[in-house]
Protein backbone atom coordinates (compact mmCIF):
# COMPACT_ATOMS: atom_id res chain seq x y z
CA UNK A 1 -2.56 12.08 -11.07
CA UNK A 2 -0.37 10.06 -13.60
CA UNK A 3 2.42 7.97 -12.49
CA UNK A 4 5.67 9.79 -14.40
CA UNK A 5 7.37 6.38 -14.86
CA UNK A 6 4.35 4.01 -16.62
CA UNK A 7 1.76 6.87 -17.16
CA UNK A 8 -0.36 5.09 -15.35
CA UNK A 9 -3.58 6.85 -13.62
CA UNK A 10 -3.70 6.84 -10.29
CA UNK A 11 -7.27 7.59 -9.16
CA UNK A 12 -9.20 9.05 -6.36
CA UNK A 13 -10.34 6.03 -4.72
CA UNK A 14 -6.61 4.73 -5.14
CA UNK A 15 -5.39 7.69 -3.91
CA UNK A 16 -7.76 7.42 -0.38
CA UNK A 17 -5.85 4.01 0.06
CA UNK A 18 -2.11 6.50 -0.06
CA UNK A 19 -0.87 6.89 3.90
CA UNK A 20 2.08 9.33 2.74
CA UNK A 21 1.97 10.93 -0.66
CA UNK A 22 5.53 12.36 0.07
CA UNK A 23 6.89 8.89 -0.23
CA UNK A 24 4.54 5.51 -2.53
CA UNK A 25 4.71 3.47 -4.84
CA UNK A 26 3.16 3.02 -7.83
CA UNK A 27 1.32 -0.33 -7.94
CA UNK A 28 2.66 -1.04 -11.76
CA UNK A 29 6.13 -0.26 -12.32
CA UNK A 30 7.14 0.19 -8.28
CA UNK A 31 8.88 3.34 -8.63
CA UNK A 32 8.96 5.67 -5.39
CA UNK A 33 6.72 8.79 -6.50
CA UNK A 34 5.78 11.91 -4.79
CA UNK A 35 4.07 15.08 -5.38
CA UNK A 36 5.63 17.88 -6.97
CA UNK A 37 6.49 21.04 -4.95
CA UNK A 38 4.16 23.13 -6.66
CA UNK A 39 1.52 20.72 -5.82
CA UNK A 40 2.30 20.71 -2.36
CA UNK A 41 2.39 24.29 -2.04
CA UNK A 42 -0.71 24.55 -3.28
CA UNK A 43 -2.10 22.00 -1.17
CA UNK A 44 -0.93 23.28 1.81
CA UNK A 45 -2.34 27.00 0.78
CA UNK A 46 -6.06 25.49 0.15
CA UNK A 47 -5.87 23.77 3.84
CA UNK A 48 -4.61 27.18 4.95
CA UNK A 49 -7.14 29.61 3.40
CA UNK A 50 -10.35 26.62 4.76
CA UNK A 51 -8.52 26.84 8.70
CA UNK A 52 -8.53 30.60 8.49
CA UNK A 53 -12.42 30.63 7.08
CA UNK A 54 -13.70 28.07 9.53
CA UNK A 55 -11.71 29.71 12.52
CA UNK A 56 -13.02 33.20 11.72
CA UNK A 57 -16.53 32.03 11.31
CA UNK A 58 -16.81 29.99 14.68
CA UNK A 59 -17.07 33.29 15.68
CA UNK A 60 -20.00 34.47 14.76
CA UNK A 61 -21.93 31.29 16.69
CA UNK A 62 -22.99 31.85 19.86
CA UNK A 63 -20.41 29.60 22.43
CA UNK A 64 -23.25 28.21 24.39
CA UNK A 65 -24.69 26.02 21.18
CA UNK A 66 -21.15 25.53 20.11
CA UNK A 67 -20.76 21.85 21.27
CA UNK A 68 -24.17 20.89 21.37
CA UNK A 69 -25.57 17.54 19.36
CA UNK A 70 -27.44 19.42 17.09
CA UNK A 71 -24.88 21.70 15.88
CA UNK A 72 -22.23 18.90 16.10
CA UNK A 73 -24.22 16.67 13.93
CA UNK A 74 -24.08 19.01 10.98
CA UNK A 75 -20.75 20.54 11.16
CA UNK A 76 -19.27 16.85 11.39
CA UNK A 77 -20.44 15.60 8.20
CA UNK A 78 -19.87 19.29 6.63
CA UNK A 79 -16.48 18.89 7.60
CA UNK A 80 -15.67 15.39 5.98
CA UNK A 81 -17.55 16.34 3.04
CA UNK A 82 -15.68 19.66 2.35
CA UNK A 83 -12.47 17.48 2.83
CA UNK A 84 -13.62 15.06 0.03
CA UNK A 85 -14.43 17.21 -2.23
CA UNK A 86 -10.57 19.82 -1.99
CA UNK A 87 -9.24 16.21 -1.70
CA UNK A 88 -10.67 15.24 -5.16
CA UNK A 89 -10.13 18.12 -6.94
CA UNK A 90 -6.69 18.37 -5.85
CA UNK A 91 -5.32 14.91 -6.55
CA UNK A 92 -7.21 15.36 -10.13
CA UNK A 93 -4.46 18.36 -10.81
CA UNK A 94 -1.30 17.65 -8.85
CA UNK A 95 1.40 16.38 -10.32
CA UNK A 96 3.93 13.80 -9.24
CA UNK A 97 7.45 13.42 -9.44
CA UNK A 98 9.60 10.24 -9.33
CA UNK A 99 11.72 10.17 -6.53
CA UNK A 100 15.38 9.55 -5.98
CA UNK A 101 16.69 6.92 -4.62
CA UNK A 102 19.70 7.68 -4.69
CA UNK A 103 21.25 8.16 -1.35
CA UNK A 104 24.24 10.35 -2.34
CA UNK A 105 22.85 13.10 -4.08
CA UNK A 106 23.77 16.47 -2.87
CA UNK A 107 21.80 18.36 -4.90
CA UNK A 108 20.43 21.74 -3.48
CA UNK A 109 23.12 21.25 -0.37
CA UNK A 110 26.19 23.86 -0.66
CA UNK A 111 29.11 23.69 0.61
């Protein structure tokens, strides 16, 4: 991702330090960013399409090795790697926006 205001890169490892990536800063120039809508959208559709594949296929184990160490101690790790790796490619292709500050803007309200 590339800050809009100093065109500055903003990295993966960076990024992993980011608590809310609706609301930073950018360490250079200090402008409030945050991600575009289209890059939330498709965020949230890649974290929808992974919950629907891993709830379907917990059914086809068998419930009685569900919660067991063994099966535990892969799907653990397979989980936080799988979340890496969306993670990376996604922050590699969103875009960001700078935000406004400004408190009285109306914009998209009607009234």
């Amino acid at each position: 991702m590339i800050c809009p205001g100093c065109e500055k890169k903003i990295g993966f490892f960076e990024s992993l330090t980011i608590i809310n990536p609706l609301n930073f800063r950018c360490k250079i120039c200090n402008n409030y960013i945050t991600l575009s809508r289209s890059s939330i959208k498709s965020y949230l559709l890649m974290l929808f399409v992974i919950f629907l594949i891993s709830f379907f296929g917990f059914f086809q184990f068998d419930t009685k090795r569900l919660f067991t160490r063994p099966f535990l101690l892969f799907i653990v790790p397979a989980i936080l790697i799988s979340v890496t790796i969306i993670h990376y490619f996604f922050w590699n292709s969103a875009s960001a926006e700078l935000k406004d500050t400004d408190n009285d803007n109306t914009s998209g309200l009607s009234c």
